[in-house]
PDB file of N, CA and C in Angstrom:
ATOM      1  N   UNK A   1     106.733   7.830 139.931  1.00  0.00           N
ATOM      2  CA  UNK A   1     107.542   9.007 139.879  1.00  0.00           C
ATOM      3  C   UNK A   1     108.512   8.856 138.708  1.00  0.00           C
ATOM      4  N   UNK A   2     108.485   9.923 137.787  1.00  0.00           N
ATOM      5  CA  UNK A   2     109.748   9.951 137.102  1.00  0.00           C
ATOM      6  C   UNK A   2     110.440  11.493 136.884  1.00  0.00           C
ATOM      7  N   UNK A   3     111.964  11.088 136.502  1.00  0.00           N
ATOM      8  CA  UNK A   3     112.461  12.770 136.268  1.00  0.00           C
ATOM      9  C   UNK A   3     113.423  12.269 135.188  1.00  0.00           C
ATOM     10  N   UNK A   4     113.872  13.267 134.810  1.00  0.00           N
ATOM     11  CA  UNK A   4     115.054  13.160 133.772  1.00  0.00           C
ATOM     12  C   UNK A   4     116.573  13.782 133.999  1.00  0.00           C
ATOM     13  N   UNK A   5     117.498  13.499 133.208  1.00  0.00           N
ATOM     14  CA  UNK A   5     118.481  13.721 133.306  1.00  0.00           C
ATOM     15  C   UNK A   5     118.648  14.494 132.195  1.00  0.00           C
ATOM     16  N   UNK A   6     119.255  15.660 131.516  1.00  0.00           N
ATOM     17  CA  UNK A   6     119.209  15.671 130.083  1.00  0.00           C
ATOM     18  C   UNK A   6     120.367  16.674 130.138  1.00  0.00           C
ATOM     19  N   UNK A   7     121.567  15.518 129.045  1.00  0.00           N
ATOM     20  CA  UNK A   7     122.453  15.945 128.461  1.00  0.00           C
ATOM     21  C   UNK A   7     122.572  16.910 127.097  1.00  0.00           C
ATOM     22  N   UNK A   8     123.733  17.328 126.153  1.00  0.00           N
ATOM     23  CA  UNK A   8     123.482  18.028 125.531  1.00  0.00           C
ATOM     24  C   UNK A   8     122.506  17.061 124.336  1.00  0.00           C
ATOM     25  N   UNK A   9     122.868  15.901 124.301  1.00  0.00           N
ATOM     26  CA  UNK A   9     122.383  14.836 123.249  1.00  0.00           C
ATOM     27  C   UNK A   9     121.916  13.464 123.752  1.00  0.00           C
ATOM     28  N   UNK A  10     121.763  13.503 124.814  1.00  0.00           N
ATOM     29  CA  UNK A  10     121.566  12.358 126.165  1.00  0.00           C
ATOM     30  C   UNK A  10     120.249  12.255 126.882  1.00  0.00           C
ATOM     31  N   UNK A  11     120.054  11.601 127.057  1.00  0.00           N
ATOM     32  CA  UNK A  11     119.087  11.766 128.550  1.00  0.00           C
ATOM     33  C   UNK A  11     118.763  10.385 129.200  1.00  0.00           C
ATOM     34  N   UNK A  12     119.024  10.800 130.310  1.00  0.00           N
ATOM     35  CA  UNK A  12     118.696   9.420 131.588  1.00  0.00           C
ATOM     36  C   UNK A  12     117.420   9.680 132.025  1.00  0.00           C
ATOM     37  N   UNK A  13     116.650   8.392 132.292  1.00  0.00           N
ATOM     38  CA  UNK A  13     115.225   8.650 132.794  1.00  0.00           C
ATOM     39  C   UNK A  13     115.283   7.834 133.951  1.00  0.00           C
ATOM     40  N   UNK A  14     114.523   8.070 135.008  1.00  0.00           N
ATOM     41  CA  UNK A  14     114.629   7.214 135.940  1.00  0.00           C
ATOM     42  C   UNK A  14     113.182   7.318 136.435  1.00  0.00           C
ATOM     43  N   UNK A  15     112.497   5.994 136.465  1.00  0.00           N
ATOM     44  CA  UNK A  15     111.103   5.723 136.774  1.00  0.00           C
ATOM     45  C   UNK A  15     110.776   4.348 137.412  1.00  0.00           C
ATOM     46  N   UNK A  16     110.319   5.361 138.586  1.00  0.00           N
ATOM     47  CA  UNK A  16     109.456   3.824 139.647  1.00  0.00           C
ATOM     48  C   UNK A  16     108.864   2.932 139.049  1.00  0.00           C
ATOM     49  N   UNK A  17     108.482   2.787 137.999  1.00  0.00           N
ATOM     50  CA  UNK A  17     107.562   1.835 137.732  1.00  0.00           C
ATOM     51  C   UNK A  17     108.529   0.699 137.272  1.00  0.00           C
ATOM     52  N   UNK A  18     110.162   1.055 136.956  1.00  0.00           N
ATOM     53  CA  UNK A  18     110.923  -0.029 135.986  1.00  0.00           C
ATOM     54  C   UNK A  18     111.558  -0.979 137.355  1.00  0.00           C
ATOM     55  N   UNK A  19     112.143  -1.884 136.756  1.00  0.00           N
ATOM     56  CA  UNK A  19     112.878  -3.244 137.407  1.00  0.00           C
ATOM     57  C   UNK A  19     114.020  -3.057 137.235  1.00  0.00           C
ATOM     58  N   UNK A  20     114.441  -2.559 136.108  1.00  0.00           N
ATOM     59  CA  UNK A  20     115.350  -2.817 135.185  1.00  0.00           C
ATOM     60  C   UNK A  20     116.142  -1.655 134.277  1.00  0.00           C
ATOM     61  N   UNK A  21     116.416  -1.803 133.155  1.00  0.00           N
ATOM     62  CA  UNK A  21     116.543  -0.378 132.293  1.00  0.00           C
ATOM     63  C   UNK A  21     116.318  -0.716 130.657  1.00  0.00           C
ATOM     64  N   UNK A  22     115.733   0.573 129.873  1.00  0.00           N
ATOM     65  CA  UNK A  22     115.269   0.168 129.008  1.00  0.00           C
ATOM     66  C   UNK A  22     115.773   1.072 128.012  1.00  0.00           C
ATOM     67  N   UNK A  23     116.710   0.528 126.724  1.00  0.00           N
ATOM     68  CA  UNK A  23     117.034   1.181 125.917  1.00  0.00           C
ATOM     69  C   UNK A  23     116.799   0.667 124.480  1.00  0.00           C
ATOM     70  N   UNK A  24     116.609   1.849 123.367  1.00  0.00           N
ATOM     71  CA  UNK A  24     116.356   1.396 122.393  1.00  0.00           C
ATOM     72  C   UNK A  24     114.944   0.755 122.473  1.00  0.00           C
ATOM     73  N   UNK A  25     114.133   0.921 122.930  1.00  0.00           N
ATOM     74  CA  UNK A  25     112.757   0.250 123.365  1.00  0.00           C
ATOM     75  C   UNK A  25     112.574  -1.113 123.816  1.00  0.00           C
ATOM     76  N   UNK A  26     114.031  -1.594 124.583  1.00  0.00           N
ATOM     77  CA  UNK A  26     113.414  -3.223 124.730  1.00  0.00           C
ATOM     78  C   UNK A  26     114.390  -3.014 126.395  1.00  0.00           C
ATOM     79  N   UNK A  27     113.415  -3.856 127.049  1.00  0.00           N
ATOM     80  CA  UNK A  27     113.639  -3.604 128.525  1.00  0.00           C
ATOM     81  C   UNK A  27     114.559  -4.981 128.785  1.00  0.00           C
ATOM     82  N   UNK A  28     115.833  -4.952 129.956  1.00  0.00           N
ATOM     83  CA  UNK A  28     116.640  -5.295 130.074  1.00  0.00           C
ATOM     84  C   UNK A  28     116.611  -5.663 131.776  1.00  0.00           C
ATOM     85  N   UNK A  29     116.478  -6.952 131.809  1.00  0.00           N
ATOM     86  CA  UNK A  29     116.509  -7.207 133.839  1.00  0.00           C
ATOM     87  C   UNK A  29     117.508  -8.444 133.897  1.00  0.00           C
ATOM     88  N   UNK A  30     117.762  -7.894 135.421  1.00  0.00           N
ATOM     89  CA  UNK A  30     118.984  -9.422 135.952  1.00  0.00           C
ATOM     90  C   UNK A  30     117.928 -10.077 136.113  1.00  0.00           C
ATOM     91  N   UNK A  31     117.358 -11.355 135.876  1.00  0.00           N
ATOM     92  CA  UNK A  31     116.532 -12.323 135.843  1.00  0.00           C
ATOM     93  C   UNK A  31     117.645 -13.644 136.457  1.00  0.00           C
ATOM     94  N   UNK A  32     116.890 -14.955 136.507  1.00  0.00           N
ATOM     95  CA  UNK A  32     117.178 -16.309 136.910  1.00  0.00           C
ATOM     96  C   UNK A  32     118.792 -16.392 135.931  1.00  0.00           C
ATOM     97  N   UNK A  33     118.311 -16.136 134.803  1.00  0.00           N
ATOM     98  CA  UNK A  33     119.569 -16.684 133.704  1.00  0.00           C
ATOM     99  C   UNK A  33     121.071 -16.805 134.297  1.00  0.00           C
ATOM    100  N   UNK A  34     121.182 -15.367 135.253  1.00  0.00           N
ATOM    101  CA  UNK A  34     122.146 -15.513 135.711  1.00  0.00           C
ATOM    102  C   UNK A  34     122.850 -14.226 135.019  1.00  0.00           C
ATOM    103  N   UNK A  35     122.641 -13.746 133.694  1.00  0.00           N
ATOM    104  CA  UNK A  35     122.984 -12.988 132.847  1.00  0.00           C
ATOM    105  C   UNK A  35     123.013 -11.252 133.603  1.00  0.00           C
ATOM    106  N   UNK A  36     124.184 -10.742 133.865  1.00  0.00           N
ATOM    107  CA  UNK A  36     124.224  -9.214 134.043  1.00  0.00           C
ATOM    108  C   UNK A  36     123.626  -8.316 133.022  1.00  0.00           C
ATOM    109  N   UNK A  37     123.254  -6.998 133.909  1.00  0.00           N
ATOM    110  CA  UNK A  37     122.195  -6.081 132.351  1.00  0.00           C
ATOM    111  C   UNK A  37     123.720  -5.650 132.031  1.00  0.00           C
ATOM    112  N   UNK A  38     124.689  -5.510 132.570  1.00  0.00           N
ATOM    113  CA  UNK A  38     125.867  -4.758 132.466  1.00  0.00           C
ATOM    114  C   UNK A  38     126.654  -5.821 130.518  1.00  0.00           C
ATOM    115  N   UNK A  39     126.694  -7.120 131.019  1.00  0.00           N
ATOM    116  CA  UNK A  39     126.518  -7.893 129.587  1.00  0.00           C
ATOM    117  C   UNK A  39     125.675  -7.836 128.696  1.00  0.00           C
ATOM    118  N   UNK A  40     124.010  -7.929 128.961  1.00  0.00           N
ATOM    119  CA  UNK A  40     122.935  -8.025 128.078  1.00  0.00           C
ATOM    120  C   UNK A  40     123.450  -6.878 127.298  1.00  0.00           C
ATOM    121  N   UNK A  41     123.618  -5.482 127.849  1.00  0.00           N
ATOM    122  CA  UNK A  41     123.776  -4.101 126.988  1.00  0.00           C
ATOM    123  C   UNK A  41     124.947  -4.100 126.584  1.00  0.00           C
ATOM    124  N   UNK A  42     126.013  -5.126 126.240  1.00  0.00           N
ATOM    125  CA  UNK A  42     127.387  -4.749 125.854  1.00  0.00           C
ATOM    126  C   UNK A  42     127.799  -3.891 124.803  1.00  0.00           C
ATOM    127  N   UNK A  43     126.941  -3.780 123.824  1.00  0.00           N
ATOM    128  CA  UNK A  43     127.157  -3.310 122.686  1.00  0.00           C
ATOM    129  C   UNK A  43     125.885  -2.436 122.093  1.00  0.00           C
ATOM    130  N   UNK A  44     125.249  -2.722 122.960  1.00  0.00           N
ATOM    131  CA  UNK A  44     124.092  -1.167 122.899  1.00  0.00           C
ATOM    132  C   UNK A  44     124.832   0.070 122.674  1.00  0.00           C
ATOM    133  N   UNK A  45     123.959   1.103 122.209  1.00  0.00           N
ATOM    134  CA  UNK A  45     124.323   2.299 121.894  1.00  0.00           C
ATOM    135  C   UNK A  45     122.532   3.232 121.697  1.00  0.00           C
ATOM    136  N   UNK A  46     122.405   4.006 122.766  1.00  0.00           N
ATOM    137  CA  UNK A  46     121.301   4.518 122.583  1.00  0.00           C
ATOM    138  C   UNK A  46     121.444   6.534 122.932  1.00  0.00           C
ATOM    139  N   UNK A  47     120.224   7.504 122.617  1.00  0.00           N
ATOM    140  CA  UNK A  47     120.265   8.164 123.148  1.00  0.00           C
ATOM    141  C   UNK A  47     119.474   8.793 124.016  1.00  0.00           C
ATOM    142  N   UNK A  48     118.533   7.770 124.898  1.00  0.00           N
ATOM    143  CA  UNK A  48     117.748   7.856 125.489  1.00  0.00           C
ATOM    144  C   UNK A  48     117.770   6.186 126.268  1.00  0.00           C
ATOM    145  N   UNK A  49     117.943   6.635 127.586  1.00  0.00           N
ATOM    146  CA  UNK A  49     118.038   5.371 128.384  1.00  0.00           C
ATOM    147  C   UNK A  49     116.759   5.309 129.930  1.00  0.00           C
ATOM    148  N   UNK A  50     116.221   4.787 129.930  1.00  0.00           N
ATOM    149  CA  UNK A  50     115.382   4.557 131.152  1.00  0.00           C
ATOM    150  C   UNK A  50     115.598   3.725 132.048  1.00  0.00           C
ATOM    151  N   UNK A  51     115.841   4.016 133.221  1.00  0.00           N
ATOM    152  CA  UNK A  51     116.182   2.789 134.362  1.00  0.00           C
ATOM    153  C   UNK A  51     115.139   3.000 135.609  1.00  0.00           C
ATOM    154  N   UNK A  52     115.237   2.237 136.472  1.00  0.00           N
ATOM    155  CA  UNK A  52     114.406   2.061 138.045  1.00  0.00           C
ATOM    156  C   UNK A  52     114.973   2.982 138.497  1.00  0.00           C
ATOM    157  N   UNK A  53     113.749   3.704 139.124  1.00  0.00           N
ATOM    158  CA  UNK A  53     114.330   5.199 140.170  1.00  0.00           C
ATOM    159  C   UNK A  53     115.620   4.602 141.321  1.00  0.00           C
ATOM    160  N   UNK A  54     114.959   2.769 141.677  1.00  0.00           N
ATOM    161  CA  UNK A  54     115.878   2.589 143.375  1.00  0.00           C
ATOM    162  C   UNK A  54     117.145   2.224 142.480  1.00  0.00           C
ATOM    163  N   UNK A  55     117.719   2.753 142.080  1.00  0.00           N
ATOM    164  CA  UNK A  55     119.008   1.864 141.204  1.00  0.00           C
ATOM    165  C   UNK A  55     119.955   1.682 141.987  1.00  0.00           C
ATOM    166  N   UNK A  56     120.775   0.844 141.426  1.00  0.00           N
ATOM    167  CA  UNK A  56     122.741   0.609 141.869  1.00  0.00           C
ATOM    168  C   UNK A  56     123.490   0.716 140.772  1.00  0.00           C
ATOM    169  N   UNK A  57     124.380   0.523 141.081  1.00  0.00           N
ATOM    170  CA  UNK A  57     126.155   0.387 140.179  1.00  0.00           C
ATOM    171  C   UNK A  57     125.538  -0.438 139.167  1.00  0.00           C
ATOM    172  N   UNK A  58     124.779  -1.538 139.294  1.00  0.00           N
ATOM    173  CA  UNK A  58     124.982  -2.757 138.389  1.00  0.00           C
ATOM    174  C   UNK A  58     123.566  -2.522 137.199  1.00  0.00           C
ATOM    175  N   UNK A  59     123.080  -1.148 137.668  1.00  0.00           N
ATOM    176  CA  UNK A  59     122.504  -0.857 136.480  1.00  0.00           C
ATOM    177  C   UNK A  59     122.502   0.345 135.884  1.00  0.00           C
ATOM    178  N   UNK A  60     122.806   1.523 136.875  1.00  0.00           N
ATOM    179  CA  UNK A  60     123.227   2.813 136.159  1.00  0.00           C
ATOM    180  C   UNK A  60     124.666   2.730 135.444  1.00  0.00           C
ATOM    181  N   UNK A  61     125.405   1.959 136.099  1.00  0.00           N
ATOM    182  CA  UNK A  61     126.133   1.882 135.106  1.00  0.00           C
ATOM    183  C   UNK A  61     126.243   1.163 133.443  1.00  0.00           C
ATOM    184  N   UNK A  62     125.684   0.111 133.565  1.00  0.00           N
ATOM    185  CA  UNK A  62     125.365   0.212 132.486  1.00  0.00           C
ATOM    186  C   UNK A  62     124.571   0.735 131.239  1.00  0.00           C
ATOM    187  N   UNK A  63     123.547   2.293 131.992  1.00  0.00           N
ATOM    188  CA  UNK A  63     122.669   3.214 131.739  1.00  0.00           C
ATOM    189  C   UNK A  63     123.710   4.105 131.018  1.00  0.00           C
ATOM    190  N   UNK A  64     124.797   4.170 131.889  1.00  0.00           N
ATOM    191  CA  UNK A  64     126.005   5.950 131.081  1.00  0.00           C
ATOM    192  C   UNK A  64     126.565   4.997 129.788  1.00  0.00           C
ATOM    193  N   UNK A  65     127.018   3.587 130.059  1.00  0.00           N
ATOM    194  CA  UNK A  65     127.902   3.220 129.054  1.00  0.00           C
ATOM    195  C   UNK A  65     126.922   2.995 127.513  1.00  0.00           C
ATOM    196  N   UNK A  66     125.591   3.291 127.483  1.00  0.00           N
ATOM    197  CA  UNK A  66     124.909   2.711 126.319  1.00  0.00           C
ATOM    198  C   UNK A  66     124.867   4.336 125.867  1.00  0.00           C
ATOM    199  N   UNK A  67     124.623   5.229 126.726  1.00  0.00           N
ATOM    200  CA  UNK A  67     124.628   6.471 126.809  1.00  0.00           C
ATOM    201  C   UNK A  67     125.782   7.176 126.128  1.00  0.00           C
ATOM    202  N   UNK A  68     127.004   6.720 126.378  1.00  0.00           N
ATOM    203  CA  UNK A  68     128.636   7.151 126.340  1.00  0.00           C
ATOM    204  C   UNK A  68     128.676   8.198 126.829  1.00  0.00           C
ATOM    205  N   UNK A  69     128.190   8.031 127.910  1.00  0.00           N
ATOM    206  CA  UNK A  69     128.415   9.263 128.968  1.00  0.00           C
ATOM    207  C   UNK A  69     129.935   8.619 129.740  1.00  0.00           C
ATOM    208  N   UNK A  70     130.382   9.479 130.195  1.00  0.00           N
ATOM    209  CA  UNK A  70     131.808   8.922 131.301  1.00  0.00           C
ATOM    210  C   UNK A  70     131.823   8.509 132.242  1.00  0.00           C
ATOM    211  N   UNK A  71     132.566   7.621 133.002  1.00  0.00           N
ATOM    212  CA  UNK A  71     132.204   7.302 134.470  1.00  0.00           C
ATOM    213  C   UNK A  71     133.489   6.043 134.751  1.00  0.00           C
ATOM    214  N   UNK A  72     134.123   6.399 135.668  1.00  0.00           N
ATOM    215  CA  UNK A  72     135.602   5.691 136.062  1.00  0.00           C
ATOM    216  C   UNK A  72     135.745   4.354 136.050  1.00  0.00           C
ATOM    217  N   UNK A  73     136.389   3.912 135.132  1.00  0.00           N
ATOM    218  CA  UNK A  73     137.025   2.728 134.938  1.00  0.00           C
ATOM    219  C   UNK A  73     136.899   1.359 135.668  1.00  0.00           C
ATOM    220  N   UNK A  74     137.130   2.225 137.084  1.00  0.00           N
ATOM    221  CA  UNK A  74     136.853   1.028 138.217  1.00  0.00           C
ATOM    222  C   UNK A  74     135.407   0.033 138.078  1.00  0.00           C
ATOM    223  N   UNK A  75     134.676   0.517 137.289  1.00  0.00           N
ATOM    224  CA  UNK A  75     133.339  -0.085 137.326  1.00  0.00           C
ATOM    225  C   UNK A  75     133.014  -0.854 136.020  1.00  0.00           C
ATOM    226  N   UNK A  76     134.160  -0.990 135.230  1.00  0.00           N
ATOM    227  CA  UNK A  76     134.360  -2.136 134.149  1.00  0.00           C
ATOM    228  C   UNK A  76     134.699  -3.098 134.456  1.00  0.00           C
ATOM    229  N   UNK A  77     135.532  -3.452 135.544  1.00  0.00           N
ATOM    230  CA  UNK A  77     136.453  -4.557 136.026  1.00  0.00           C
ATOM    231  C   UNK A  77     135.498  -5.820 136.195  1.00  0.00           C
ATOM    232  N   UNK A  78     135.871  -6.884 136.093  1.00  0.00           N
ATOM    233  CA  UNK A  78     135.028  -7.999 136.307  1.00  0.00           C
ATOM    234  C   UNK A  78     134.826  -8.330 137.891  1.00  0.00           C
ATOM    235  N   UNK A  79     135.571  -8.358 138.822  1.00  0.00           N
ATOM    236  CA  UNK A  79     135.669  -8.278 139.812  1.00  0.00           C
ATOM    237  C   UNK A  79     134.276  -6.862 140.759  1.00  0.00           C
ATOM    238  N   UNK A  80     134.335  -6.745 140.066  1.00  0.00           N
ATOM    239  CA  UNK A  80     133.427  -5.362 140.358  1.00  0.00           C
ATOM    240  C   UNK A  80     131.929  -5.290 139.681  1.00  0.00           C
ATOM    241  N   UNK A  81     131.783  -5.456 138.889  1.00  0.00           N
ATOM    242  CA  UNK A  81     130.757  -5.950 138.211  1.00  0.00           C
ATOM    243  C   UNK A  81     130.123  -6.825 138.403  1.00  0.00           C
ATOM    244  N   UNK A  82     130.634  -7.849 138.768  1.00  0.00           N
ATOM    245  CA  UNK A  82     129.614  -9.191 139.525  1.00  0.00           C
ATOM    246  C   UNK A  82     129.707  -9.523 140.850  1.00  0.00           C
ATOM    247  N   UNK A  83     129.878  -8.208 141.298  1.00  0.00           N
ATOM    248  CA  UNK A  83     129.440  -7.612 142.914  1.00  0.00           C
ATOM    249  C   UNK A  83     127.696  -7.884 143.593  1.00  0.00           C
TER     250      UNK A  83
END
């Protein structure tokens, strides 16, 4: 299953088939490393983002921020993030 999201210059994709989320064409998962996708994407910047339809916090959010879409503060915090 997939659908889209589509902003004026944006778009979120969300598809069963992912783990993970994939921007800029290279796919991004919490794996063994230990490494958050919320870090891996720190400095990404895309306008087209794809993530797993079952998502959470710890990856849509880092889906709006590569996006620069908006979304409340509370979900930058470190404390919160490695929830």
């Amino acid at each position: 299953m997939r659908f889209k999201i589509i902003y004026p210059n944006q778009t979120l994709i969300f598809e069963s088939n992912l783990t993970g989320l994939v921007g800029n064409g290279k796919e991004y998962l919490s794996q063994k490393d230990g490494k958050l996708i919320y870090d891996k994407v720190n400095k990404l910047e895309a306008n087209q983002v794809s993530l797993q339809l079952s998502t959470n916090t710890s990856t849509l959010i880092p889906a709006l921020k590569i996006l620069s879409l908006p979304y409340y503060s509370y979900f930058d915090q470190r404390e919160v993030v490695t929830l």
